[in-house]
C-alpha atoms as a PDB file:
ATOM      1  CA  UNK A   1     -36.478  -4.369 -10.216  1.00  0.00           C
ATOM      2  CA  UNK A   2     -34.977  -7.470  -7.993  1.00  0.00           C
ATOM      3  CA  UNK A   3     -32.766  -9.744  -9.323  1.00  0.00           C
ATOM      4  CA  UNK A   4     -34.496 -13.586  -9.462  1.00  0.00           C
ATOM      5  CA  UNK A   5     -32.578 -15.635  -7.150  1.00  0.00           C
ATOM      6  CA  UNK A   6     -30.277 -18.338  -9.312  1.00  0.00           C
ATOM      7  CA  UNK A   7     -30.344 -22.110  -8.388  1.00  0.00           C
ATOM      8  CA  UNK A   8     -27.860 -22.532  -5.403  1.00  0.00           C
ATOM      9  CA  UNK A   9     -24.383 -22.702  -6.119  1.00  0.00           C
ATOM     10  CA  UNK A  10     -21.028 -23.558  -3.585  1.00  0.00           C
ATOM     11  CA  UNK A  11     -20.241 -20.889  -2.136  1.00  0.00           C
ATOM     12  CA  UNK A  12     -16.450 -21.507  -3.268  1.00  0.00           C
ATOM     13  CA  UNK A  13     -18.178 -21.107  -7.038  1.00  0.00           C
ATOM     14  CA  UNK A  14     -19.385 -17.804  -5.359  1.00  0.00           C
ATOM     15  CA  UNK A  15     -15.962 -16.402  -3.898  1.00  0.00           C
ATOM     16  CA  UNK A  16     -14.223 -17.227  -7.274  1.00  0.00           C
ATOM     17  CA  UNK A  17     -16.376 -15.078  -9.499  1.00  0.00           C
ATOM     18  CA  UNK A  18     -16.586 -12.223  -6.675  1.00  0.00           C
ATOM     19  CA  UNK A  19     -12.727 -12.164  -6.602  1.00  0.00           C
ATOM     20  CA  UNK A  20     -12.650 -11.656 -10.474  1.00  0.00           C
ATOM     21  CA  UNK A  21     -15.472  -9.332 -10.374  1.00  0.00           C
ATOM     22  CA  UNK A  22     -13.479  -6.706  -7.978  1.00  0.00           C
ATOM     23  CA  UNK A  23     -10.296  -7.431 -10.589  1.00  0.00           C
ATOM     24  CA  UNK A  24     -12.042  -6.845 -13.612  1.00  0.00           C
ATOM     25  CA  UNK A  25     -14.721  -4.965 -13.155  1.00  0.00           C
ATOM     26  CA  UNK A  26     -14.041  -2.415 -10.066  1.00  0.00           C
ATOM     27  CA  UNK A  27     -10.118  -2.691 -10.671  1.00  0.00           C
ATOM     28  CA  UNK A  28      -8.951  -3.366  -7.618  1.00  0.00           C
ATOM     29  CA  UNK A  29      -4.948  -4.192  -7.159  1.00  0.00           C
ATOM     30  CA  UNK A  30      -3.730  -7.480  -6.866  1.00  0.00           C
ATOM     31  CA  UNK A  31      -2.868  -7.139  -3.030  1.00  0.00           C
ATOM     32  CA  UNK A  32      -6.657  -6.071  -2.254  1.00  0.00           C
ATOM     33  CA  UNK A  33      -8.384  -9.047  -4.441  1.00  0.00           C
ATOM     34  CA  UNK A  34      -5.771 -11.519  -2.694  1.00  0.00           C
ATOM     35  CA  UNK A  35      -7.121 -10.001   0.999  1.00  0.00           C
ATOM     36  CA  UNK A  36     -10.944 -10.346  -0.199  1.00  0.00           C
ATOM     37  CA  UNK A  37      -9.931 -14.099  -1.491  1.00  0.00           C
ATOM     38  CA  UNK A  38      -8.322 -15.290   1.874  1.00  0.00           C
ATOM     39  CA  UNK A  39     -11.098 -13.655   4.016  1.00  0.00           C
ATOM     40  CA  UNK A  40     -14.286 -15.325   1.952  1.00  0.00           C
ATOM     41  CA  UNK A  41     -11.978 -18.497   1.814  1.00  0.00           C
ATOM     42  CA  UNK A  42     -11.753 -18.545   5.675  1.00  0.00           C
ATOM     43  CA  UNK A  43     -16.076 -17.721   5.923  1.00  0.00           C
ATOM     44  CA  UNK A  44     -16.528 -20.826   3.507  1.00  0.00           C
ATOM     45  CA  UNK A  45     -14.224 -23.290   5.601  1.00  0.00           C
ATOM     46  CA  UNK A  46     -16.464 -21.730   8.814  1.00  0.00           C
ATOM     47  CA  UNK A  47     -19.850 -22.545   6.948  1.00  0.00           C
ATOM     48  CA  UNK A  48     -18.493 -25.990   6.046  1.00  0.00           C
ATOM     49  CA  UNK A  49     -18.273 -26.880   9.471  1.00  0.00           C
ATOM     50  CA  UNK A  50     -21.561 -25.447  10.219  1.00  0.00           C
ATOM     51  CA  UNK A  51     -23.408 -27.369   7.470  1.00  0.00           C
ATOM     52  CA  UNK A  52     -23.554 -24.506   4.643  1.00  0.00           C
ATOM     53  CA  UNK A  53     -22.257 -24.922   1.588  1.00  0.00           C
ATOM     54  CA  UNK A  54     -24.468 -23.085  -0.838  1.00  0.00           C
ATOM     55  CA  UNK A  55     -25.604 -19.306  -0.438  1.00  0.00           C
ATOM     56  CA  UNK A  56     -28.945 -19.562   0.614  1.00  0.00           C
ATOM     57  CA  UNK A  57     -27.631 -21.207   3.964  1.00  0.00           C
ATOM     58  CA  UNK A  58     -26.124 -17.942   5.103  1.00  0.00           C
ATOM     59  CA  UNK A  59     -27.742 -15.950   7.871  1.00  0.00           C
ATOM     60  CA  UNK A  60     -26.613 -12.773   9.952  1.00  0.00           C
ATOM     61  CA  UNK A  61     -25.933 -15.353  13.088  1.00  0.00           C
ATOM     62  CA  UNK A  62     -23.491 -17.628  11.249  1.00  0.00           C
ATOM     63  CA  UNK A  63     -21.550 -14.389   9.805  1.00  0.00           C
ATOM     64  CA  UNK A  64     -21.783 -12.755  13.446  1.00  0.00           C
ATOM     65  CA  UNK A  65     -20.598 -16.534  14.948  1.00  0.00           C
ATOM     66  CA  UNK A  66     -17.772 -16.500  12.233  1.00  0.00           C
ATOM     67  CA  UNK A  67     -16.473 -12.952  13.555  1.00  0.00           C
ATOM     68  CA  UNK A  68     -16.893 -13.896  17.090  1.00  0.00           C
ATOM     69  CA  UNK A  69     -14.635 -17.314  16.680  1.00  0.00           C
ATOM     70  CA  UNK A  70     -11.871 -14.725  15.059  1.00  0.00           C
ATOM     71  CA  UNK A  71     -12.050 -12.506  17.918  1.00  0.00           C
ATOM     72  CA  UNK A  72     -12.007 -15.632  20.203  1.00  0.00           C
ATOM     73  CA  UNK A  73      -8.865 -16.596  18.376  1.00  0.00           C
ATOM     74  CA  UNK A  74      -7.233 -13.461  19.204  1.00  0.00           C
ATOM     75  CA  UNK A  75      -7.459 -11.616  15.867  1.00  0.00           C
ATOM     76  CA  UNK A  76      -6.879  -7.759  15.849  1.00  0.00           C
ATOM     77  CA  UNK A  77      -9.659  -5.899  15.573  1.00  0.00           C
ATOM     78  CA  UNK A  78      -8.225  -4.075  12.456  1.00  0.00           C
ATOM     79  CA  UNK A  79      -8.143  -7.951  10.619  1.00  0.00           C
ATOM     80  CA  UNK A  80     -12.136  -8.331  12.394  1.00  0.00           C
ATOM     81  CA  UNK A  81     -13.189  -4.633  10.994  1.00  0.00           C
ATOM     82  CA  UNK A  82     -11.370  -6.625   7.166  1.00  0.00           C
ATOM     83  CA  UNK A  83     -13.160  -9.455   7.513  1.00  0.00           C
ATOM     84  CA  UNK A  84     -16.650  -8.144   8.102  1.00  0.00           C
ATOM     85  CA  UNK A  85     -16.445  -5.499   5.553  1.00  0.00           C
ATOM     86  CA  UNK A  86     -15.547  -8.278   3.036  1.00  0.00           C
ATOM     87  CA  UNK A  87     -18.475 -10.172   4.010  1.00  0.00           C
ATOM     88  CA  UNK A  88     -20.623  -7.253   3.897  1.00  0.00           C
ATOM     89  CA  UNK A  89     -19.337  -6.438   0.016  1.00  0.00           C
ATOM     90  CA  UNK A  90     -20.049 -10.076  -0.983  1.00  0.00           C
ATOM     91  CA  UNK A  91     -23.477 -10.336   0.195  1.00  0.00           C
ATOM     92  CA  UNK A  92     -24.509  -7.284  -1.286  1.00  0.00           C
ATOM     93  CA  UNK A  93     -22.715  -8.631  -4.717  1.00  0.00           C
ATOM     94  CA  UNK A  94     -24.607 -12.172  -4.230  1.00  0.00           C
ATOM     95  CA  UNK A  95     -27.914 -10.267  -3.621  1.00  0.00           C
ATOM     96  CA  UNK A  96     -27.220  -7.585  -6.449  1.00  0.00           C
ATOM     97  CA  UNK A  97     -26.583 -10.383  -9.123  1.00  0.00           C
ATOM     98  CA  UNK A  98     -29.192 -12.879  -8.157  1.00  0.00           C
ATOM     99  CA  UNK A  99     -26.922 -15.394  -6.175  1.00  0.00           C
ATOM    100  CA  UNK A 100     -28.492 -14.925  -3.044  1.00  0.00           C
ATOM    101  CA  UNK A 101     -32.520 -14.328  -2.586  1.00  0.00           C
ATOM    102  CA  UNK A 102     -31.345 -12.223   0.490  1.00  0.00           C
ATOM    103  CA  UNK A 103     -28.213 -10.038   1.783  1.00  0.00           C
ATOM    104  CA  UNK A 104     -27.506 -11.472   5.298  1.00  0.00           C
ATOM    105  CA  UNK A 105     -24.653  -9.311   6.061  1.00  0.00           C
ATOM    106  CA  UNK A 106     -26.635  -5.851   5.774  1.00  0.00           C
ATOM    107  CA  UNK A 107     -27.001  -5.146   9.560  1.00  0.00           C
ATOM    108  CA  UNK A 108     -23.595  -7.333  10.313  1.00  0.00           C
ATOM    109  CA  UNK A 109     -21.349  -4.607  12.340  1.00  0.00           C
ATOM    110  CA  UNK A 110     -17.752  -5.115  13.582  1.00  0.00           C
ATOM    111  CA  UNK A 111     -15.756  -3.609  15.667  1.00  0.00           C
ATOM    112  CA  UNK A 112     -14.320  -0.436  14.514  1.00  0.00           C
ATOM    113  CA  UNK A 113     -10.188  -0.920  14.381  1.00  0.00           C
ATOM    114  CA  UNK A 114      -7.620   1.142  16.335  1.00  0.00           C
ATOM    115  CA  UNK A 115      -6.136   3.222  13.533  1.00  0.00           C
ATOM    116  CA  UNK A 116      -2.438   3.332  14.999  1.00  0.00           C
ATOM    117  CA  UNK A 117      -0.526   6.280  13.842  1.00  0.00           C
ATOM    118  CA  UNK A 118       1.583   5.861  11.395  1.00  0.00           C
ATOM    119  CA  UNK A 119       5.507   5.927  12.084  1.00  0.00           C
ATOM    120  CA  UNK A 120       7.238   9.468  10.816  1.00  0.00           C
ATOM    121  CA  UNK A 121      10.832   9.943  10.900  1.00  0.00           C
ATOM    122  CA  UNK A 122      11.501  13.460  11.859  1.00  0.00           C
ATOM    123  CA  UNK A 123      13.473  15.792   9.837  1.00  0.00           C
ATOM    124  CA  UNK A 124      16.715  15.742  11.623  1.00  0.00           C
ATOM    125  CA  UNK A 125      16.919  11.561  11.231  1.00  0.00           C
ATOM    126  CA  UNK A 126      15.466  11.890   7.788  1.00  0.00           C
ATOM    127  CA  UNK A 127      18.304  14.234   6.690  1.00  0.00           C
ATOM    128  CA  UNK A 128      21.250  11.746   8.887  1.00  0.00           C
ATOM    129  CA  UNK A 129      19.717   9.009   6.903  1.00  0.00           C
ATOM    130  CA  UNK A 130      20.178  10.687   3.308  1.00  0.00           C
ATOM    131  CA  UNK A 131      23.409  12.094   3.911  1.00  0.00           C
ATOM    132  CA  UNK A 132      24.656   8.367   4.824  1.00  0.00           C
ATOM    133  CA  UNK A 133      23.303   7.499   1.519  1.00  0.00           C
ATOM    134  CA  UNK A 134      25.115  10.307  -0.407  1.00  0.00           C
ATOM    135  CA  UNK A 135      28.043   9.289   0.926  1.00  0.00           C
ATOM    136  CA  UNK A 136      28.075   5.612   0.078  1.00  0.00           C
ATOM    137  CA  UNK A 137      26.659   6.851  -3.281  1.00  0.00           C
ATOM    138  CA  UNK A 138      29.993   9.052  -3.538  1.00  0.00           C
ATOM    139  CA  UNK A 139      32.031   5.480  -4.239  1.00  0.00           C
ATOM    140  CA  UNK A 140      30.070   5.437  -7.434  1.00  0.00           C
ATOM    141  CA  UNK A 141      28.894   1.929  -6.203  1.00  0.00           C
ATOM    142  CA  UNK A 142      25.686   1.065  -8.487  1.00  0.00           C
ATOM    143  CA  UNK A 143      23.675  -0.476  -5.064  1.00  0.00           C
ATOM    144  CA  UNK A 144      24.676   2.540  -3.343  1.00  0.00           C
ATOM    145  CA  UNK A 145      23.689   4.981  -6.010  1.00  0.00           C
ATOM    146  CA  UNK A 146      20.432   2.873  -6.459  1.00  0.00           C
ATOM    147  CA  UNK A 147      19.485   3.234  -2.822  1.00  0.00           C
ATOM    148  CA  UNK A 148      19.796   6.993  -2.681  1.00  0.00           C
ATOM    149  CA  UNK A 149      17.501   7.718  -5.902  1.00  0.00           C
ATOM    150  CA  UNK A 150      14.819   5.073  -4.388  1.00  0.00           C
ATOM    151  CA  UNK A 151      14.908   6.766  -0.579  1.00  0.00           C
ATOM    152  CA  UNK A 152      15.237  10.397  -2.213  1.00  0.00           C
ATOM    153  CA  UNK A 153      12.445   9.583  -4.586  1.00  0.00           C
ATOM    154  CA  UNK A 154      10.271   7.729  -1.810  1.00  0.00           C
ATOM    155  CA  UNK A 155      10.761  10.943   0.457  1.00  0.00           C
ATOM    156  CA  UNK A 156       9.813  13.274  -2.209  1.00  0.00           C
ATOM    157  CA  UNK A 157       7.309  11.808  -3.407  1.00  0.00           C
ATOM    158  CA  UNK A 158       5.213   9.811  -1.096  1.00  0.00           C
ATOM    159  CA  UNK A 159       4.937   6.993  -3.247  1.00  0.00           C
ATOM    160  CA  UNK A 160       3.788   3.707  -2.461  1.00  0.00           C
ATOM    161  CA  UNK A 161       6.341   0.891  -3.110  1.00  0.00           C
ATOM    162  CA  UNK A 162       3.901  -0.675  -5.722  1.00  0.00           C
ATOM    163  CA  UNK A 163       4.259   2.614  -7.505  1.00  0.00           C
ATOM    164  CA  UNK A 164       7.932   2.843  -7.168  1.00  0.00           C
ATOM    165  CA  UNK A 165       8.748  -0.061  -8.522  1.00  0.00           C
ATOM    166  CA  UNK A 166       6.051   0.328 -11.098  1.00  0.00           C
ATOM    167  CA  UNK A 167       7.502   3.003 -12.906  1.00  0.00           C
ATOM    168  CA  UNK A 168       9.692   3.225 -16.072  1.00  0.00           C
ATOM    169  CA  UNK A 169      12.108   5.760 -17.432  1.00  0.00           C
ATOM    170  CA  UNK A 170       9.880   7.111 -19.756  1.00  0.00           C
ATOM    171  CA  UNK A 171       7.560   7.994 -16.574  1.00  0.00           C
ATOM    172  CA  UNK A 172      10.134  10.457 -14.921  1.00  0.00           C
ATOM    173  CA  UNK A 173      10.045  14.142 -16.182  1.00  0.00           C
ATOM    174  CA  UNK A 174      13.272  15.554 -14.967  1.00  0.00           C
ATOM    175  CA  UNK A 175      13.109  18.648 -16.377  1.00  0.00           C
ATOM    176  CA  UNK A 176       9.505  19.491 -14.769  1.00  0.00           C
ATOM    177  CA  UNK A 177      10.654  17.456 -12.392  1.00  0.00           C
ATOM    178  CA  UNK A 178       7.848  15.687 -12.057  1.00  0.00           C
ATOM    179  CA  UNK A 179       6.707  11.391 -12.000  1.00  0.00           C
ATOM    180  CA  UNK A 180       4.132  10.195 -13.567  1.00  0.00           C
ATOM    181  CA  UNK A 181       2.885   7.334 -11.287  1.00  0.00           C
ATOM    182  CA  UNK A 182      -0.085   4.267 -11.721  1.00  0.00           C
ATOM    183  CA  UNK A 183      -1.958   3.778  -8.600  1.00  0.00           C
ATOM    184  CA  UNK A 184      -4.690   1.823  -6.898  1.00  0.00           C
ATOM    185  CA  UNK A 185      -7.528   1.076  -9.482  1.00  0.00           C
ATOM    186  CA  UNK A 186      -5.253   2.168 -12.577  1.00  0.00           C
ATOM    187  CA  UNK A 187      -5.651   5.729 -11.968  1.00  0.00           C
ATOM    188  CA  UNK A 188      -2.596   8.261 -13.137  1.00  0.00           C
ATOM    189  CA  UNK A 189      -1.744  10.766 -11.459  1.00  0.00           C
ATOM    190  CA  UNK A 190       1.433  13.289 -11.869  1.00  0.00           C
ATOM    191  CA  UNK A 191       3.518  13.684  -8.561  1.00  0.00           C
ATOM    192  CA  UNK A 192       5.868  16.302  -8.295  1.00  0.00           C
ATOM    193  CA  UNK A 193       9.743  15.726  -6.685  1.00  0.00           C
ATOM    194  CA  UNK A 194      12.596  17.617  -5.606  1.00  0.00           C
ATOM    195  CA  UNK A 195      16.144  18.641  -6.599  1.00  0.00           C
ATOM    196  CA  UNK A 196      17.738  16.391  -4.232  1.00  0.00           C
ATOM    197  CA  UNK A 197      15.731  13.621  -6.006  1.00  0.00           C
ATOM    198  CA  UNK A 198      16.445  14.927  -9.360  1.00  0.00           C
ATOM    199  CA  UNK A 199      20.069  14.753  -8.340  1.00  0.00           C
ATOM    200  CA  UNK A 200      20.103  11.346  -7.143  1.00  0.00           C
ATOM    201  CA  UNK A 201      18.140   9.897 -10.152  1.00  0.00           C
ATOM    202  CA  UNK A 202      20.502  11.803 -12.657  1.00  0.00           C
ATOM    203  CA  UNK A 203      23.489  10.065 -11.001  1.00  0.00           C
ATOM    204  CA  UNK A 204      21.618   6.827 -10.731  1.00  0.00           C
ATOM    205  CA  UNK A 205      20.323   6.661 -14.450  1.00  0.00           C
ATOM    206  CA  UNK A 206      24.213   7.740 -15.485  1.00  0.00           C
ATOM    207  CA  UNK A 207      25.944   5.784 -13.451  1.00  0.00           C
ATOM    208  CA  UNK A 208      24.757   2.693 -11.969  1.00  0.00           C
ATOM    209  CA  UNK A 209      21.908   1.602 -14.037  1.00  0.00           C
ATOM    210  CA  UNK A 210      24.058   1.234 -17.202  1.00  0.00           C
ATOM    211  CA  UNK A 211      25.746  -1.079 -15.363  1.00  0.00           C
ATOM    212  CA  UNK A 212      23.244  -2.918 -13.727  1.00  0.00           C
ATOM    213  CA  UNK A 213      21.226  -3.092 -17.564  1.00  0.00           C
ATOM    214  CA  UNK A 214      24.498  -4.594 -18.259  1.00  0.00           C
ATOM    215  CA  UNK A 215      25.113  -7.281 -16.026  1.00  0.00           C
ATOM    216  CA  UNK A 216      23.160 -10.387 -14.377  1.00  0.00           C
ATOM    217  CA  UNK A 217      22.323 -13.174 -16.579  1.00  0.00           C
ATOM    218  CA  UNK A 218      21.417 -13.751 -20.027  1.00  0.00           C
ATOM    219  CA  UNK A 219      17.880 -12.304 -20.567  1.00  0.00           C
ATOM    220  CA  UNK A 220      14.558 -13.887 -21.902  1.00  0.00           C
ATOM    221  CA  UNK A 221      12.358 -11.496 -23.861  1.00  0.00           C
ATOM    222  CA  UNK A 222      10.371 -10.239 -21.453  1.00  0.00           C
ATOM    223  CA  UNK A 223      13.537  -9.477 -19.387  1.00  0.00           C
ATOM    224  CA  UNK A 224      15.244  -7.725 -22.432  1.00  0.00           C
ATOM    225  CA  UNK A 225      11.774  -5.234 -21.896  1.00  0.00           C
ATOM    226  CA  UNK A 226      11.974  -4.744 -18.501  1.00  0.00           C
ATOM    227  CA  UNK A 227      16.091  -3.786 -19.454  1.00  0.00           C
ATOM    228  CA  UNK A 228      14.846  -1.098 -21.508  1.00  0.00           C
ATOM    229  CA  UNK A 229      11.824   0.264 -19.457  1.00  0.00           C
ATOM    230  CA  UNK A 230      12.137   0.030 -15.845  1.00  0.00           C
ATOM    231  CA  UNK A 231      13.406   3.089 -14.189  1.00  0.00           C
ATOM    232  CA  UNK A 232      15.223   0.460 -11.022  1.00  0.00           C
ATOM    233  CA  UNK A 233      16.936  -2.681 -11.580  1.00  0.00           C
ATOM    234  CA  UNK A 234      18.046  -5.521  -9.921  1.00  0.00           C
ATOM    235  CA  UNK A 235      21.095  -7.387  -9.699  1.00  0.00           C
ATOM    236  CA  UNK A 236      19.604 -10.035 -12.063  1.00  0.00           C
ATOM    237  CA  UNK A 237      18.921  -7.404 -15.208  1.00  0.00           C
ATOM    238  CA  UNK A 238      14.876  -7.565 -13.884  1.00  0.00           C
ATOM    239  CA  UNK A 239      12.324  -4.804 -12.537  1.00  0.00           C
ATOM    240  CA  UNK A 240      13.206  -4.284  -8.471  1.00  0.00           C
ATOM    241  CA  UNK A 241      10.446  -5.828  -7.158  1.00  0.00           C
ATOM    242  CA  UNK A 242       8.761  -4.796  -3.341  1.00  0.00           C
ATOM    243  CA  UNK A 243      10.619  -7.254  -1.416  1.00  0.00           C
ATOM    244  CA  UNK A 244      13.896  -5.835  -2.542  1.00  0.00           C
ATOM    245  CA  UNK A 245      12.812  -2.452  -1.837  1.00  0.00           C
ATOM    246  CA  UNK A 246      11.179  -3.366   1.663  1.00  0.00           C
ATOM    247  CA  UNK A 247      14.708  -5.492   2.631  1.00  0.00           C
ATOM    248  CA  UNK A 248      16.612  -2.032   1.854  1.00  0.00           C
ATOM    249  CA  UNK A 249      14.522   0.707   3.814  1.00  0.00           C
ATOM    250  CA  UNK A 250      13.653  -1.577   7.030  1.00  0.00           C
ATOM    251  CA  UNK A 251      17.498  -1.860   7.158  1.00  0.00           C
ATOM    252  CA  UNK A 252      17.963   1.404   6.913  1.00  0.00           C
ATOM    253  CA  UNK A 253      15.018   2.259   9.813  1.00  0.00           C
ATOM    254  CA  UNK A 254      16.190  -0.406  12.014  1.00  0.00           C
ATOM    255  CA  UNK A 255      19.003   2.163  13.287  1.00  0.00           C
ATOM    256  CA  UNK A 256      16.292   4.865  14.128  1.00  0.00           C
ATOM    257  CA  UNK A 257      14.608   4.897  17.367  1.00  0.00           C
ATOM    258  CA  UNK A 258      11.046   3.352  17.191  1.00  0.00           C
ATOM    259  CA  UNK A 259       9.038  -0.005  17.524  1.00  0.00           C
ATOM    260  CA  UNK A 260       6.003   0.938  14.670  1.00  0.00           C
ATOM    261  CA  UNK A 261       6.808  -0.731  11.485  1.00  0.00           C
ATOM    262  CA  UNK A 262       9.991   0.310   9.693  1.00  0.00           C
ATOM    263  CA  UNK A 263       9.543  -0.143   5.861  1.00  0.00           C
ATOM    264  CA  UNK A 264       8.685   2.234   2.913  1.00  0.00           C
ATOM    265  CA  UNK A 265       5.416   3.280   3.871  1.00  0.00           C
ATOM    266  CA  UNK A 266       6.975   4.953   6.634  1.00  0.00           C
ATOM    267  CA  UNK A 267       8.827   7.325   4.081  1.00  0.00           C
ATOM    268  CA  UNK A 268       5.186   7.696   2.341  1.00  0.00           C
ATOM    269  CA  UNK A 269       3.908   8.622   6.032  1.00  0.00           C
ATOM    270  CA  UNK A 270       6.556  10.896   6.758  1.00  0.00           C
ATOM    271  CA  UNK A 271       6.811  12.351   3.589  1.00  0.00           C
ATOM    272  CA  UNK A 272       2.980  13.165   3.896  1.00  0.00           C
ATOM    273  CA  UNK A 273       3.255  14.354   7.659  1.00  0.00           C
ATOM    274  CA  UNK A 274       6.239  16.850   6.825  1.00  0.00           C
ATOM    275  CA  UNK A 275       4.326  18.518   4.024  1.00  0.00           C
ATOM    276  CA  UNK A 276       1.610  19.364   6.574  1.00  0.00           C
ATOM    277  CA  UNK A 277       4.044  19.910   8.893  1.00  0.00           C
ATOM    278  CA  UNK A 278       5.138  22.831   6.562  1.00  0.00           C
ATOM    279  CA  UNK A 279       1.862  24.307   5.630  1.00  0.00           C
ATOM    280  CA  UNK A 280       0.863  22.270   2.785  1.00  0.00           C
ATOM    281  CA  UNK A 281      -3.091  21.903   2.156  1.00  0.00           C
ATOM    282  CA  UNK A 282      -4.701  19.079   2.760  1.00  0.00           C
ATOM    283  CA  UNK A 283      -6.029  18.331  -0.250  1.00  0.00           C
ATOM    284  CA  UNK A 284      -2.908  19.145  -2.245  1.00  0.00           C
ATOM    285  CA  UNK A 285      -1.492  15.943   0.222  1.00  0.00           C
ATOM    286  CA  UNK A 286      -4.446  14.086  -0.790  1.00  0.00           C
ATOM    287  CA  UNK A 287      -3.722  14.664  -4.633  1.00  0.00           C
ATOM    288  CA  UNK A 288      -0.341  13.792  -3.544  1.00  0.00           C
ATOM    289  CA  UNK A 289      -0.707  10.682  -2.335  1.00  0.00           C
ATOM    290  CA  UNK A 290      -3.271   9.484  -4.788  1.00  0.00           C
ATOM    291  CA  UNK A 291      -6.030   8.974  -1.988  1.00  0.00           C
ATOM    292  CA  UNK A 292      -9.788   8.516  -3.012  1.00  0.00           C
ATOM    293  CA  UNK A 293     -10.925   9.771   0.379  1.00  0.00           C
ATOM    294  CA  UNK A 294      -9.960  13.035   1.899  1.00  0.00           C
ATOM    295  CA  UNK A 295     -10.313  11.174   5.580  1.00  0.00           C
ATOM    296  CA  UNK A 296      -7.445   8.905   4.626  1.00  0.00           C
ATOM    297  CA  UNK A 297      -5.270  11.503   4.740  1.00  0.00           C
ATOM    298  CA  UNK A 298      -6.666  13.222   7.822  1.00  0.00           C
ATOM    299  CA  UNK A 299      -4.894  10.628   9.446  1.00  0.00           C
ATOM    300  CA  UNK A 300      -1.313  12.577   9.176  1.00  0.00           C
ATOM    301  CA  UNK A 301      -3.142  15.891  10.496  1.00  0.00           C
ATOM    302  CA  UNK A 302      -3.677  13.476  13.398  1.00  0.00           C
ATOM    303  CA  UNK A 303       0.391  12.891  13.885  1.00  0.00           C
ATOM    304  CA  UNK A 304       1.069  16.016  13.433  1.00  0.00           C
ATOM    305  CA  UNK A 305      -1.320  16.874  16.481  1.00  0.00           C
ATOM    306  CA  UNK A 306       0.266  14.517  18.605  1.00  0.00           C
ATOM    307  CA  UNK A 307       3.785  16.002  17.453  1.00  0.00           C
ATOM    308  CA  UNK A 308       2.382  19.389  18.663  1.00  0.00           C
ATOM    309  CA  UNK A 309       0.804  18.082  22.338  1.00  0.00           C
ATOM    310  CA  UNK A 310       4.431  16.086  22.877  1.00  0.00           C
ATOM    311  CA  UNK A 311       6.125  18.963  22.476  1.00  0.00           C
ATOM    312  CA  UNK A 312       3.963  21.382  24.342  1.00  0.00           C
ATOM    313  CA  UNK A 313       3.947  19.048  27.336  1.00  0.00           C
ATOM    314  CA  UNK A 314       8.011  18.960  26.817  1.00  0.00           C
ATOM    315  CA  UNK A 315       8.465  22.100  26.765  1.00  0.00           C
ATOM    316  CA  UNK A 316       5.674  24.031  28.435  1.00  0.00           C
ATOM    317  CA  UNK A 317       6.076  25.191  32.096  1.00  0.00           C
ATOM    318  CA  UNK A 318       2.504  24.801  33.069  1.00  0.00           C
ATOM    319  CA  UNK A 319       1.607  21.661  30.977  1.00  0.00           C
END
């Protein structure tokens, strides 16, 4: 049965209940409802100067002129391929709940994005990298102890940094050795990690984060909780947040040859790429990684296939 079209709203009134729609209802991380809001805030500042403010003035040419200025601007196709598939999910929302009499956007196409390949360390920088860390962490220095359980864990792992700094002491299993980790749209899954990782936490947990718990300044309530929960801690007695934890690894990349972006998800990446790298199934790296799509993680048998046609033209006599 349709929907009955509701009187015309704004479409601002529109974008704001859409936004806490995908928050509340499809449970969609903070970072993906903030994208959604900042491309349907940019279409309704493009309809504004086309005349449309309300939903029923939205047609398949103004969403098609609104790409085509972006492109004009310069935009990457990637951010063109964003913006059109947010337009696409909020006319089919606006249609679906009766604020639209139409859905404009259904034949709207955009071009599809370059998926670049994602940087990988290789195995002999990985392990320079790591044994730099172990020995700073030998000084007993609570940063430097820190930074080898978050690379060690990041490695093992192939968490996100969202998950990383996400988790709390009670979510580490280091007898099973195993994490238990909160993902995109709430879901829990159980990652598994290595010795080296169970080393470095062990160390960390008995040696630096004591200290860190202990110093900083004098803590609210909500800080004396994140004290006692959070597995990684920051100089000021508070939950390591993302920035802290992208400032430490793109320092640590910037030594390593290679121009592709240099922070944590290039651990995740190479983690990913060196488990298929060593025979691991593909779906096992999917479960991994927490993807919802097995094509996601095609992607790395992709790298892994350029890896291979490098070498072979390297190496082969008759390539």
């Amino acid at each position: 049965m349709r929907v009955t079209a509701a009187p015309a709203r704004l479409l601002a009134a529109h974008v704001d209940d859409f936004v806490i729609y995908l928050a509340a209802e499809r449970g969609f991380s903070v970072h993906t409802v903030r994208a959604y809001r900042t491309d349907l805030a940019g279409l309704v500042a493009y309809a504004e100067t086309r005349g449309v403010t309300d939903t029923e003035g939205l047609s398949l040419d103004l969403l098609r002129d609104w790409l085509w200025v972006a492109t004009q601007a310069g935009l990457a196709r990637a951010t063109i391929a964003r913006r059109s598939a947010s337009a696409r999910s909020f006319t089919a929302w606006l249609a679906r709940t009766g604020g639209s009499s139409a859905d404009p956007a259904v034949r709207l196409r955009s071009p599809k994005p370059g998926r670049p390949l994602p940087r990988v360390i290789n195995r002999a920088q990985m392990q320079d990298l790591l044994t730099h860390l172990e020995l700073r962490a030998r000084t007993n220095d609570p940063a430097a102890l820190r930074e080898l359980a978050i690379v060690e864990l990041l490695y093992a792992s192939g968490l996100r940094v969202s998950e990383l700094v996400g988790l709390d002491v009670a979510d580490v299993d280091l007898h099973r050795l195993t994490v238990r980790v909160t993902g995109k749209g709430a879901k829990e899954r159980v990652v598994p990690f290595g010795v080296p990782a169970q080393t470095a936490i062990l160390a960390y947990l008995g040696r630096a984060r004591p200290v860190l718990a202990a110093g900083g300044v004098q803590e609210t309530g909500v800080q004396k909780a994140a004290v006692q929960n959070a597995l990684f801690l920051g100089a000021r007695r508070q939950r390591l947040g993302v920035r802290a934890v992208y400032r430490l690894v793109a320092t640590l990349l910037a030594g390593i040859p290679g121009n592709e972006p240099a922070g944590p998800h290039a651990l995740r990446h190479t983690a990913a790429t060196h488990l298929l790298d060593g025979g691991a199934d593909l779906r096992a790296v999917q479960e991994l990684l927490g993807h919802a799509s097995l094509g996601t993680t095609q992607i790395y048998t992709h790298v892994s296939a350029e890896r291979l046609q490098q070498s072979y033209r390297s190496a082969h006599p008759r390539a």
